[in-house]
C-alpha atoms as a PDB file:
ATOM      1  CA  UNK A   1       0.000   0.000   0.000  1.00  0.00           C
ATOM      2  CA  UNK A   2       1.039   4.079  -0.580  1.00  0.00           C
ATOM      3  CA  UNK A   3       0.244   5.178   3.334  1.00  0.00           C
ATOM      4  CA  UNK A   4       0.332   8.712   4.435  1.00  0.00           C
ATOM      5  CA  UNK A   5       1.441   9.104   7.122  1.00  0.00           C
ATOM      6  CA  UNK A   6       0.554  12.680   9.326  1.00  0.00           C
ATOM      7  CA  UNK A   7       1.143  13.613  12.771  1.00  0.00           C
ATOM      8  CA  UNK A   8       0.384  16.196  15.803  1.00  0.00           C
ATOM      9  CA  UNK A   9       4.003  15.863  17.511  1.00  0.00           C
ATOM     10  CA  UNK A  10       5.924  17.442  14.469  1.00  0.00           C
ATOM     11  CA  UNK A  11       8.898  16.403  13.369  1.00  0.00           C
ATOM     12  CA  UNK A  12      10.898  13.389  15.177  1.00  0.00           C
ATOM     13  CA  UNK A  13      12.360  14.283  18.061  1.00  0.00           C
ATOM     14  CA  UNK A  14      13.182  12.569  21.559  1.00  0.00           C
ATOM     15  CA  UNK A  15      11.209  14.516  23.877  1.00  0.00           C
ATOM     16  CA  UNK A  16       7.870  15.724  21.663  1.00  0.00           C
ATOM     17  CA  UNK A  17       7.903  13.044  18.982  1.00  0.00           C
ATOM     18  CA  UNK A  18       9.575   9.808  19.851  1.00  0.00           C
ATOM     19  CA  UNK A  19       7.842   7.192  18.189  1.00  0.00           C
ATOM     20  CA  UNK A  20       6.945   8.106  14.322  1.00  0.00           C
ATOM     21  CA  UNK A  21      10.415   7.202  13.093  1.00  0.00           C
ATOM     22  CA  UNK A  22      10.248   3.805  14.042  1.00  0.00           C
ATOM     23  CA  UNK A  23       6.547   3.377  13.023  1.00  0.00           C
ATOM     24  CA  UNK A  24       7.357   4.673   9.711  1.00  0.00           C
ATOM     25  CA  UNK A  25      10.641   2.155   9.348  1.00  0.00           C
ATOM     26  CA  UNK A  26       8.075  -0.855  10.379  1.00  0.00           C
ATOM     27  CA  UNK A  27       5.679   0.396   7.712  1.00  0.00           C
ATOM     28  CA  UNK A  28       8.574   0.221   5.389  1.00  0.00           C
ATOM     29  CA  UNK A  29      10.033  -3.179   6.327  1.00  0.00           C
ATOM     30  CA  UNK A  30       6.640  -4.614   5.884  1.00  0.00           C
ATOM     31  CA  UNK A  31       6.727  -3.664   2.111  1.00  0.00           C
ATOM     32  CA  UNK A  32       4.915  -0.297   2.065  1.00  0.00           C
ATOM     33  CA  UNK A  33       5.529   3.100   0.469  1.00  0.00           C
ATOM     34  CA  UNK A  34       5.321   5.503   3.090  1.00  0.00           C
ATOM     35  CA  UNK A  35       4.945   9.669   2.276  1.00  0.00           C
ATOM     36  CA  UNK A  36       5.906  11.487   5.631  1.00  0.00           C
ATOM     37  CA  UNK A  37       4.160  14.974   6.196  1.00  0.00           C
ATOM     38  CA  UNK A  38       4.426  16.770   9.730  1.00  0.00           C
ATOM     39  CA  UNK A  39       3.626  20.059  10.961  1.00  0.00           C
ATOM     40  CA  UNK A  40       7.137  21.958  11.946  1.00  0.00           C
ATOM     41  CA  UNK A  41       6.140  22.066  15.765  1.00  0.00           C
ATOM     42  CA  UNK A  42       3.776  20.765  18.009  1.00  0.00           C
ATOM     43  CA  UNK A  43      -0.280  20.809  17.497  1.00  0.00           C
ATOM     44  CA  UNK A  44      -1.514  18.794  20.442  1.00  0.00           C
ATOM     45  CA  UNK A  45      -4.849  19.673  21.098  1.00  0.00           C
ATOM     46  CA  UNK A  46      -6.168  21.368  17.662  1.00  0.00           C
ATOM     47  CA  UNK A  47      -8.306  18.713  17.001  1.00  0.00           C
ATOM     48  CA  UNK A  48      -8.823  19.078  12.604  1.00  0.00           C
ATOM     49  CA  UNK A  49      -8.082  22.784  12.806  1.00  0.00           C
ATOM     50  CA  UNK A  50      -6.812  24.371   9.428  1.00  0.00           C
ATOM     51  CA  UNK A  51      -4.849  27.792  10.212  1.00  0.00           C
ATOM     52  CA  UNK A  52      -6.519  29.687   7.271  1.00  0.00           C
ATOM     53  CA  UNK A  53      -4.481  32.949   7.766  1.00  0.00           C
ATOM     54  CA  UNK A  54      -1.402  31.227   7.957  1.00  0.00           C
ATOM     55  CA  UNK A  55       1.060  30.649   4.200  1.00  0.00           C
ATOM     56  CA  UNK A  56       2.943  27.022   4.769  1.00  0.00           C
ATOM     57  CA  UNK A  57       6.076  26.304   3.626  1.00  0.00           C
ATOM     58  CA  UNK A  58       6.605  22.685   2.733  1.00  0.00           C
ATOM     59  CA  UNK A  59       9.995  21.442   3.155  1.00  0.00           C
ATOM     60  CA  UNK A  60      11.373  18.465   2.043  1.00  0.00           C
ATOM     61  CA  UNK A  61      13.940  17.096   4.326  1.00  0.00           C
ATOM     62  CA  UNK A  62      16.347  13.533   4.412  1.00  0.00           C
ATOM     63  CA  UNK A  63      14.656  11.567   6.551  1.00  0.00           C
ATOM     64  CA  UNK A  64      18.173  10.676   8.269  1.00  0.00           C
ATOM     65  CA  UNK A  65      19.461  14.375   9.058  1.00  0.00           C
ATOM     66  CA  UNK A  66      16.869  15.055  11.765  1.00  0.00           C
ATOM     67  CA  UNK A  67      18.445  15.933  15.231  1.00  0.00           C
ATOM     68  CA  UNK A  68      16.682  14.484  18.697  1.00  0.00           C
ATOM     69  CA  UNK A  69      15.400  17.870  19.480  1.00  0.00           C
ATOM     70  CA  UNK A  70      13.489  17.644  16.237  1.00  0.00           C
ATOM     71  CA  UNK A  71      15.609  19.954  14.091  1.00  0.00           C
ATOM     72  CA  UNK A  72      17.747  18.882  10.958  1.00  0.00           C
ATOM     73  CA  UNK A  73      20.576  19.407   9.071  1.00  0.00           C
ATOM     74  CA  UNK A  74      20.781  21.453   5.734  1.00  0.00           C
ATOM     75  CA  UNK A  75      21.723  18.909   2.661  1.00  0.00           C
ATOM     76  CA  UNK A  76      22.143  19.756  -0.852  1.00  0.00           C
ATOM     77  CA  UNK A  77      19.266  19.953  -2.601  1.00  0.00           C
ATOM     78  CA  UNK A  78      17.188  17.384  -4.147  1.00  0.00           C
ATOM     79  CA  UNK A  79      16.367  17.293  -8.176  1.00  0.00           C
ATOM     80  CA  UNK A  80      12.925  17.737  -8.754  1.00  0.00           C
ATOM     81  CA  UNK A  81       9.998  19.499  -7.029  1.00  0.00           C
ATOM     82  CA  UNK A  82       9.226  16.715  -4.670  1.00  0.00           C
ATOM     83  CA  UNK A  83      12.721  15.114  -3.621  1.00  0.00           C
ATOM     84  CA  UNK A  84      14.552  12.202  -4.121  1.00  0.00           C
ATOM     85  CA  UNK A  85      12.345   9.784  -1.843  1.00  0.00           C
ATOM     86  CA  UNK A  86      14.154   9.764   1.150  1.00  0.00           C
ATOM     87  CA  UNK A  87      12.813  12.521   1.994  1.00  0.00           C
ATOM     88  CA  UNK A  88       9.620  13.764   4.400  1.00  0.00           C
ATOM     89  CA  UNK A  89       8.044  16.954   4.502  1.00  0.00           C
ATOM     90  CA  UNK A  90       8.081  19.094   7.299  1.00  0.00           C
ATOM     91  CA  UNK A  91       5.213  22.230   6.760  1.00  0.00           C
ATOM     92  CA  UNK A  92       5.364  25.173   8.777  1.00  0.00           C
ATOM     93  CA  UNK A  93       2.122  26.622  10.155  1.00  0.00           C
ATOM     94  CA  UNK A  94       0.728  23.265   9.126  1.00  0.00           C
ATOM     95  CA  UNK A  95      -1.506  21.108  11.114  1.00  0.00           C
ATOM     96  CA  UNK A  96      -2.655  17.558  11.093  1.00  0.00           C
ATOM     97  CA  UNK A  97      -5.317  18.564   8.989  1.00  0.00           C
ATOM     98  CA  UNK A  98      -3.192  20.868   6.798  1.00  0.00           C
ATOM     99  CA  UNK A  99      -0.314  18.291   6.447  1.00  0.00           C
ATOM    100  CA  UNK A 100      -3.191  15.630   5.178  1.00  0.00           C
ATOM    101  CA  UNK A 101      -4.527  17.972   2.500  1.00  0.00           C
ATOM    102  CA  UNK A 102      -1.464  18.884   1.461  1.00  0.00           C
ATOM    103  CA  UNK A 103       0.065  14.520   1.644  1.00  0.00           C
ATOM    104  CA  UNK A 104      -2.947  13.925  -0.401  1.00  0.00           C
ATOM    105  CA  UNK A 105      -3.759  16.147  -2.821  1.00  0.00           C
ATOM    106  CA  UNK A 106      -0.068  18.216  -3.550  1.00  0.00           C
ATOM    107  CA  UNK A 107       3.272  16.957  -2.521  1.00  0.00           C
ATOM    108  CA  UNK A 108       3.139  13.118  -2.997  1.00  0.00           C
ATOM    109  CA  UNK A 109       1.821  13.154  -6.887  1.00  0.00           C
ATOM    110  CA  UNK A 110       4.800  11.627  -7.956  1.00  0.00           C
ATOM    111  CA  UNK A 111       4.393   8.778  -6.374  1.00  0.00           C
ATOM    112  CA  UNK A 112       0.951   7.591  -7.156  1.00  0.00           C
ATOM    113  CA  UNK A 113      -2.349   7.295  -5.221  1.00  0.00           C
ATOM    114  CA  UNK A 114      -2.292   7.482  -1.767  1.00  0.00           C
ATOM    115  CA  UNK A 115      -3.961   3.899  -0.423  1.00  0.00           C
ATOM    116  CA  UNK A 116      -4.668   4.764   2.940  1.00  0.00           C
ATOM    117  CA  UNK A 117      -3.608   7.649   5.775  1.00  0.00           C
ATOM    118  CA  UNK A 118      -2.505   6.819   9.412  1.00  0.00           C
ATOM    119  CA  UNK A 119      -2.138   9.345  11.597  1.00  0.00           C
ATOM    120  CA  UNK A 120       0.291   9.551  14.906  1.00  0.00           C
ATOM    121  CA  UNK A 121       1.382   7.713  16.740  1.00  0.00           C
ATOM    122  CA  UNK A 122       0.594   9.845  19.291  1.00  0.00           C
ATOM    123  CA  UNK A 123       2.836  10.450  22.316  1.00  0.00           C
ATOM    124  CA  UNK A 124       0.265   9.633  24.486  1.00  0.00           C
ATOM    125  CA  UNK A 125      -3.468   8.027  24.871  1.00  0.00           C
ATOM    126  CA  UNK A 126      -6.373   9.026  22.408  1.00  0.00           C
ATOM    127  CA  UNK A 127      -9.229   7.234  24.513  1.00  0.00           C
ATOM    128  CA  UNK A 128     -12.708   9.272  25.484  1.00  0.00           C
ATOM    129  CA  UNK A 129     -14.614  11.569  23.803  1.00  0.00           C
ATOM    130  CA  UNK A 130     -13.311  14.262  24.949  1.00  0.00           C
ATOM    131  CA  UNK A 131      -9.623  13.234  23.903  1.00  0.00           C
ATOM    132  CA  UNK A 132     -10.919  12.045  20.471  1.00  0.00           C
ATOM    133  CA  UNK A 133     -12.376  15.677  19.664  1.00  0.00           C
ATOM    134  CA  UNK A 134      -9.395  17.471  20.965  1.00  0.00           C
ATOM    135  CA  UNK A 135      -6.725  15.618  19.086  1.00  0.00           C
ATOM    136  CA  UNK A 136      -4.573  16.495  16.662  1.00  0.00           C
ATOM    137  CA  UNK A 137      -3.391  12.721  15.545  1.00  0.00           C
ATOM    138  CA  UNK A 138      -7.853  12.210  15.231  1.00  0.00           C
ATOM    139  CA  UNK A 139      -8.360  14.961  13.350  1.00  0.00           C
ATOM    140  CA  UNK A 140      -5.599  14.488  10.883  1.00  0.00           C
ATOM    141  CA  UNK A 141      -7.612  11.018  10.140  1.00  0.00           C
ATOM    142  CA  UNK A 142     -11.299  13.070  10.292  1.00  0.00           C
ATOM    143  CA  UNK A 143      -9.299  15.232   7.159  1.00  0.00           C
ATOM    144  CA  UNK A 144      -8.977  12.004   5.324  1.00  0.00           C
ATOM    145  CA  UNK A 145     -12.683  11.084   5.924  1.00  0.00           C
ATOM    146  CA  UNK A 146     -13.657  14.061   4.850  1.00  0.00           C
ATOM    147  CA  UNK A 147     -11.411  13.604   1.549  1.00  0.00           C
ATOM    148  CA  UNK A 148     -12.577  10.302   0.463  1.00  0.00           C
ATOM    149  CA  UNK A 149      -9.808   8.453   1.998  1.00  0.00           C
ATOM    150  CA  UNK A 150      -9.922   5.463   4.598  1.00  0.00           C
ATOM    151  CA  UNK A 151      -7.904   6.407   7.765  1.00  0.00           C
ATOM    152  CA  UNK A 152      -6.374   5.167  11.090  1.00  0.00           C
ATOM    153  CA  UNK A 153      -5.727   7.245  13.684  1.00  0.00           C
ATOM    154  CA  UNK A 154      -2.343   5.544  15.845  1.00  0.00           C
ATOM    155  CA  UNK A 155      -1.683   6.511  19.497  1.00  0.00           C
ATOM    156  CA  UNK A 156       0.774   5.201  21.578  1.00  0.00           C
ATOM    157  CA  UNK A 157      -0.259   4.804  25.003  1.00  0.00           C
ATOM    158  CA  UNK A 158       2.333   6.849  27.047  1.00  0.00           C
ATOM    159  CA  UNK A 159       4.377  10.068  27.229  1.00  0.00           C
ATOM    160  CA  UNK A 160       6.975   8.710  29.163  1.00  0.00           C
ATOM    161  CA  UNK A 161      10.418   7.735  28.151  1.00  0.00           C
ATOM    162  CA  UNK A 162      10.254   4.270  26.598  1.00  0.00           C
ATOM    163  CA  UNK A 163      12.973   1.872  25.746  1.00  0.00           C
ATOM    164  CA  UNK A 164      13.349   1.419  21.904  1.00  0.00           C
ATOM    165  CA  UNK A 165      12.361  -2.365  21.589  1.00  0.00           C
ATOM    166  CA  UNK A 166       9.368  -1.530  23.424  1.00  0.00           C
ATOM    167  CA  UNK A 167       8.495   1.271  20.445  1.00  0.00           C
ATOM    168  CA  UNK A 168       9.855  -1.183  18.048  1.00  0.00           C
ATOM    169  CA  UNK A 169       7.582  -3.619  18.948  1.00  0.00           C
ATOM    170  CA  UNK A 170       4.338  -1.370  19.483  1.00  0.00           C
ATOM    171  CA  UNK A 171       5.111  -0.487  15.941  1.00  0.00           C
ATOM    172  CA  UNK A 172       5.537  -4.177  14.652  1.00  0.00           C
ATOM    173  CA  UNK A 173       2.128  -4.784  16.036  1.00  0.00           C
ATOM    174  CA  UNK A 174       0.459  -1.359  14.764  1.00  0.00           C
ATOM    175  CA  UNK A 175       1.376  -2.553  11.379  1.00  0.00           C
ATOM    176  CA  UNK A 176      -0.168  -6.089  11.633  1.00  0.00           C
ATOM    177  CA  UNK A 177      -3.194  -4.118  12.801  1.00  0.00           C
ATOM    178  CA  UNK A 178      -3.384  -1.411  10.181  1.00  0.00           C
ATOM    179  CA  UNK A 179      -2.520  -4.332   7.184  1.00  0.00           C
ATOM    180  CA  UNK A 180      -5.548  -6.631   9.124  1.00  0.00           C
ATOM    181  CA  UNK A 181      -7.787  -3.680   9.205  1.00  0.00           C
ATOM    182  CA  UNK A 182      -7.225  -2.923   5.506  1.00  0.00           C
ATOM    183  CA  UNK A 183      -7.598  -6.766   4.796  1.00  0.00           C
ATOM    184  CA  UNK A 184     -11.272  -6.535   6.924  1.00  0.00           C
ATOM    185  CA  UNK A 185     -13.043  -3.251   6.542  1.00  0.00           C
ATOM    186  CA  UNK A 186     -15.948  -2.734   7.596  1.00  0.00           C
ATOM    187  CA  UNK A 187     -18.422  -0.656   5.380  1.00  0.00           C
ATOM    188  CA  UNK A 188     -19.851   1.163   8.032  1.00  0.00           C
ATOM    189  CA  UNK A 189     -16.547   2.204   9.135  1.00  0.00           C
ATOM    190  CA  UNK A 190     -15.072   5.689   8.348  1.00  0.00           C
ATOM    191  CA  UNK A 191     -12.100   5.399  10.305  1.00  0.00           C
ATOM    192  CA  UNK A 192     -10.191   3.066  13.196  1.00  0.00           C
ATOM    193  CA  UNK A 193      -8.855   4.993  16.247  1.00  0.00           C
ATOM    194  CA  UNK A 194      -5.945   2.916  17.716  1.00  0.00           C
ATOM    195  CA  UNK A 195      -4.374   2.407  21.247  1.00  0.00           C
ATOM    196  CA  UNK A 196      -1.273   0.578  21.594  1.00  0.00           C
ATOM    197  CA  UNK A 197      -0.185  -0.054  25.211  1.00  0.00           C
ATOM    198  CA  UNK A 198       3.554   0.863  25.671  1.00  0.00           C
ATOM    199  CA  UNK A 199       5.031  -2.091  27.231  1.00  0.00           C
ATOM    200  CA  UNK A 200       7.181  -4.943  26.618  1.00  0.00           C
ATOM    201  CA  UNK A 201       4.805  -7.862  25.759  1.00  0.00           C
ATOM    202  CA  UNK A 202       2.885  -5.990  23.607  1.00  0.00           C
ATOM    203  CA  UNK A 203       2.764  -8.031  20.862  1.00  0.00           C
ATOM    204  CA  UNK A 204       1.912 -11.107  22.649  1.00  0.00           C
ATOM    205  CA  UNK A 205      -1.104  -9.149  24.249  1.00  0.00           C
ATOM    206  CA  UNK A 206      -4.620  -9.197  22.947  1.00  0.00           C
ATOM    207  CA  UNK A 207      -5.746  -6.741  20.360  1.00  0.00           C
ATOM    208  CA  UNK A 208      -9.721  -5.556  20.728  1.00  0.00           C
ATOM    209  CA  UNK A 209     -12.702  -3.676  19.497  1.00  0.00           C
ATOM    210  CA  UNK A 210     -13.528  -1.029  21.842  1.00  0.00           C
ATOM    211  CA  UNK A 211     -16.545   1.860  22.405  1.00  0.00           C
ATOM    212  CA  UNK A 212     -15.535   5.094  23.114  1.00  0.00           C
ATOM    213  CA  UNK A 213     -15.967   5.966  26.662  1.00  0.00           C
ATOM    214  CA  UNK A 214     -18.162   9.025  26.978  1.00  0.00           C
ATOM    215  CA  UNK A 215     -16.607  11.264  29.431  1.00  0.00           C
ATOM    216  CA  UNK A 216     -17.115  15.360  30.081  1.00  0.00           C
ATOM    217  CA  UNK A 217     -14.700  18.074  31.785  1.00  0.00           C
ATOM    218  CA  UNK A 218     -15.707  17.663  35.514  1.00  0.00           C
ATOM    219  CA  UNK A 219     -13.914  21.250  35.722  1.00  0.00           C
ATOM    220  CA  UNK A 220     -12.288  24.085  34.062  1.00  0.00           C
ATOM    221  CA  UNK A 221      -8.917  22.581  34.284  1.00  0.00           C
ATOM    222  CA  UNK A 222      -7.132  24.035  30.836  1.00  0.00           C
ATOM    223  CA  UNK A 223      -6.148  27.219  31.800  1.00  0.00           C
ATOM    224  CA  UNK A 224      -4.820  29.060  34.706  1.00  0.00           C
ATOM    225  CA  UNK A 225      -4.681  32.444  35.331  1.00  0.00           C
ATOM    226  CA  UNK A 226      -1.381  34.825  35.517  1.00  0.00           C
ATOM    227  CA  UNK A 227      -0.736  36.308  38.631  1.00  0.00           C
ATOM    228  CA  UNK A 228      -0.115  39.918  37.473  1.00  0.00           C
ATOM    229  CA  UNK A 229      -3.102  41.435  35.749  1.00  0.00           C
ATOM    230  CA  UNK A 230      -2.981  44.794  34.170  1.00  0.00           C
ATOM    231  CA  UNK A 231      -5.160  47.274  32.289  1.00  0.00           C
ATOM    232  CA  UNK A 232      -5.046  48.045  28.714  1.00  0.00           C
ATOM    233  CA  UNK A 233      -4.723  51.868  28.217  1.00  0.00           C
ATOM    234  CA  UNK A 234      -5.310  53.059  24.342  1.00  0.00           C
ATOM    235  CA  UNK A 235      -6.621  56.663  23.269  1.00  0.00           C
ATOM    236  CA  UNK A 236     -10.120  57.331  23.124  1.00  0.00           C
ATOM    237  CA  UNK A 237     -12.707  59.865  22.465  1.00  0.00           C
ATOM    238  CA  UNK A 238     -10.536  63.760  22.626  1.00  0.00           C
ATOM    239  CA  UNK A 239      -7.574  62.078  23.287  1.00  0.00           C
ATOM    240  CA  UNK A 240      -9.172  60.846  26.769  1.00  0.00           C
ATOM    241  CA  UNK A 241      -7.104  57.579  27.973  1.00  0.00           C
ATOM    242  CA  UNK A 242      -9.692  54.759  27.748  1.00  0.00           C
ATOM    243  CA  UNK A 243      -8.599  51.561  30.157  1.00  0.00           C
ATOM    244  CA  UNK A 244      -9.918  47.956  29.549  1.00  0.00           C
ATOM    245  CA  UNK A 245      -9.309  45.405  32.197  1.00  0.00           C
ATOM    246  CA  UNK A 246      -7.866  42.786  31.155  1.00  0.00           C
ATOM    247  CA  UNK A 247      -6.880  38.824  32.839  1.00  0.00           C
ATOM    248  CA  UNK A 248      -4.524  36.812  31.309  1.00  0.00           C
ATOM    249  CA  UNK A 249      -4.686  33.121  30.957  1.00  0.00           C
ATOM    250  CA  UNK A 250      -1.870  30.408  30.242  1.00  0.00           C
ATOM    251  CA  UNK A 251      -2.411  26.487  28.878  1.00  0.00           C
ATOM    252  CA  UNK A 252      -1.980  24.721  32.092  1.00  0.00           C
ATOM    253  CA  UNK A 253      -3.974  21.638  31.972  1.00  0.00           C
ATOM    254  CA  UNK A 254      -4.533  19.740  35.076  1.00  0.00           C
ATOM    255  CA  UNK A 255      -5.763  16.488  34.119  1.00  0.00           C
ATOM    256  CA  UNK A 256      -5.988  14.625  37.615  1.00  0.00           C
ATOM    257  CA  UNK A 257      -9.808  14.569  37.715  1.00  0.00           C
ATOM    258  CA  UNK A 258      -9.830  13.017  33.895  1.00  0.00           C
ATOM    259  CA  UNK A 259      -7.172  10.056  34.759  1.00  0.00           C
ATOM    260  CA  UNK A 260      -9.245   8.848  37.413  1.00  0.00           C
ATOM    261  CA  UNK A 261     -12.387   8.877  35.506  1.00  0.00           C
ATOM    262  CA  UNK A 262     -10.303   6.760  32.754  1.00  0.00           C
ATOM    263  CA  UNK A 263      -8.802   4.686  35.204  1.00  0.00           C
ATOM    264  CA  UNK A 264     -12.991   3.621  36.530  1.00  0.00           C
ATOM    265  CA  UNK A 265     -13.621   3.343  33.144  1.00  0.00           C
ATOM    266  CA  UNK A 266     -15.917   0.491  32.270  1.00  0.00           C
ATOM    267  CA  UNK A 267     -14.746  -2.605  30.160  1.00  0.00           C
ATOM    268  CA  UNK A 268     -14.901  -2.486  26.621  1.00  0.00           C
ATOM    269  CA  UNK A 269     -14.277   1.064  26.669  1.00  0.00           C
ATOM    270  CA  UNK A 270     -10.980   2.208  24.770  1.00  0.00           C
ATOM    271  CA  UNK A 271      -9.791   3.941  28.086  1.00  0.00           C
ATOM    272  CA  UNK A 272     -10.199   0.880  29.913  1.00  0.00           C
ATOM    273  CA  UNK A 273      -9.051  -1.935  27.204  1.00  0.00           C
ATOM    274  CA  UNK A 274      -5.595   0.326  26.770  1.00  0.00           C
ATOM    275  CA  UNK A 275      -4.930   0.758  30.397  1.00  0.00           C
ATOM    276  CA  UNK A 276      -5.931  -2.318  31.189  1.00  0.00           C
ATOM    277  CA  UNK A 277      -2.513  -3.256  28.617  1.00  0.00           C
ATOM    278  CA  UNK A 278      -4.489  -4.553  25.505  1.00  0.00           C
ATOM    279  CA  UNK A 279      -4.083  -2.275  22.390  1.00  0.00           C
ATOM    280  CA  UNK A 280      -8.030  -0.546  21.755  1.00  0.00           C
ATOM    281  CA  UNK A 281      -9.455  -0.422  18.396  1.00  0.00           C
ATOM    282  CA  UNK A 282     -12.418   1.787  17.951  1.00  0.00           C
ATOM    283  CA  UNK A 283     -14.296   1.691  14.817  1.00  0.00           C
ATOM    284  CA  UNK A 284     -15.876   5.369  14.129  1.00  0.00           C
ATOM    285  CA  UNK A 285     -17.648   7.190  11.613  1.00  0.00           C
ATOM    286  CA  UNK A 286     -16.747  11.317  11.212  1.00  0.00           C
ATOM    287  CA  UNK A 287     -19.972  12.616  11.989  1.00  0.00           C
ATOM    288  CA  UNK A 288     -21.530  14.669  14.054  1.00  0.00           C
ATOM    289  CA  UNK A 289     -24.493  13.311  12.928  1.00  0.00           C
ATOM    290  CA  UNK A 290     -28.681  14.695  14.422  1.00  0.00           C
ATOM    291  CA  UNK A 291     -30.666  13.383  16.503  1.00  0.00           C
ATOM    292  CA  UNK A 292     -33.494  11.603  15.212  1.00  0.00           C
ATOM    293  CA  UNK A 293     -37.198  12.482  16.256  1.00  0.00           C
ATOM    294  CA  UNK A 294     -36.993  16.070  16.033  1.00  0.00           C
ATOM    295  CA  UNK A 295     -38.067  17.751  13.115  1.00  0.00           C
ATOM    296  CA  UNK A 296     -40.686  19.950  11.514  1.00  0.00           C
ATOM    297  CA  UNK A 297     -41.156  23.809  12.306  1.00  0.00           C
ATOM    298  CA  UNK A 298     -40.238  24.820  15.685  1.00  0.00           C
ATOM    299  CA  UNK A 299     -43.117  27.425  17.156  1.00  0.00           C
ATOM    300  CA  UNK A 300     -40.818  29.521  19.416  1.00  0.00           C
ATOM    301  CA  UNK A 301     -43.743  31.611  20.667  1.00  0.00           C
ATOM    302  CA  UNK A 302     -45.174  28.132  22.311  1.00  0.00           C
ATOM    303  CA  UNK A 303     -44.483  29.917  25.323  1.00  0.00           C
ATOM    304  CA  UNK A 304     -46.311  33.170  25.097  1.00  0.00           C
ATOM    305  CA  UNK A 305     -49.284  30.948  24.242  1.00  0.00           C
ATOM    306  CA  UNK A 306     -49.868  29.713  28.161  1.00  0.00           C
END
């Protein structure tokens, strides 16, 4: 197969994006053609945004001169608008979504239609609703859905430091999952969201269909506030000096309350089946699709009526 293969941890690198270098070299010693695209930094968390102010820059980089703080080397350049090959594409101001579009539909032509896209792995769990609609690594696979293309959505269940044979062989087994999924599609199936417990036996552990555990934020627990607050003076009417108070806010997420609810999470759940060390496959379709039973003209003024 010709796999895409997108990402929300950017570029490889050993703190932020560990794991998609040895994914992709799996996906290649299993006989595929892999295209690479990744955003230039870090989109955790933007779900299937699109930055539509934003120009990207796609640039097409030797997979071998990246450094483990996810930088790389300058090379000579490569013949030919879309490199030699060897090469992956790194796009600034791209996202997931972004780097999909782009994978599909403008810097892979060369190399024929694209067969299916996988996005991730993830540094980390994609189990729960509320995960599944905040992530990047989803929403690169919702893009592909929404282009026509079958996609599987890879996370790798951990953000802590993890020796390499266990990533080599979550990656073995991803692949054996992704070629058995392509094997057995279902119809009804849009796209497969993957969990991969990071740990040793991994491969000899079971592999099973999961629901997505329903879950809610119990809390605000994304932002905290600054300490210092200020005012924001700017000239107003007759040159009077108009003040706005302002707050200021910081990404801080404190996920203690969420952990525990994944940790009671029921069986057959993806939160549960992953933490409970099997790897979680979720079949899902990208909808947000209506409820049924309400339709018709809605008489607003029912209330006046009484």
């Amino acid at each position: 197969m010709h796999i895409l293969v997108v990402n929300d941890d950017g570029p490889p690198s050993k703190r932020l994006s560990p794991y998609i270098r040895p994914f992709v070299d799996a996906l290649e010693a299993a006989g595929h053609l892999v295209s690479v695209a990744t955003p230039a930094a870090s989109r955790s968390w933007i779900g299937k945004a699109h930055l539509i102010e934003a120009s990207l820059t796609a640039t097409y980089v030797d997979k071998d001169s990246f450094e483990e703080d996810g930088t790389y080397r300058e090379y000579r350049d490569s013949d030919g608008l879309e490199g030699n090959g060897n090469e992956w594409v790194v796009v600034t101001n791209g996202t997931p979504a972004s780097c999909t579009q782009l994978g599909l539909y403008n810097l892979f032509t060369s190399r024929g239609p694209i067969d299916l896209v996988v996005s991730g792995p993830n540094h980390g769990r994609n189990a729960s609703t509320i995960y599944n609609l905040s992530s990047g690594t989803v929403g690169g696979a919702l893009e592909a859905v929404t282009c026509g293309k079958r996609a599987i959505a890879v996370s790798f269940g951990s953000k802590d430091e993890q020796p390499v044979e266990t990533i080599c062989a979550a990656s073995r087994l991803t692949v054996r999952v992704i070629q058995y999924l392509s094997r057995h599609w279902d119809p009804n199936v849009e796209l497969y969201n993957l969990n991969v417990p990071m740990r040793a036996d991994v491969e000899s552990r079971p592999v099973k269909y999961t629901r997505t555990l329903p879950i809610y934020w119990p809390r605000g627990c994304l932002y905290a506030e600054n300490e210092i607050n200020g005012t924001n003076g700017v000239n107003g009417v007759n040159g009077m000096q108009m003040h706005h108070k302002q707050r200021h806010f910081k990404w801080s997420a404190d996920l203690v309350d969420m952990k525990k609810a994944l940790q009671a999470a029921e069986q057959g759940t993806d939160a549960h089946t992953v933490l409970d060390g099997c790897t979680s496959v979720t079949p899902l379709r990208a909808n947000l699709w209506h409820v049924p039973g309400l339709e018709g003209e809605l008489d607003i003024d029912i209330d006046t009526h009484v």
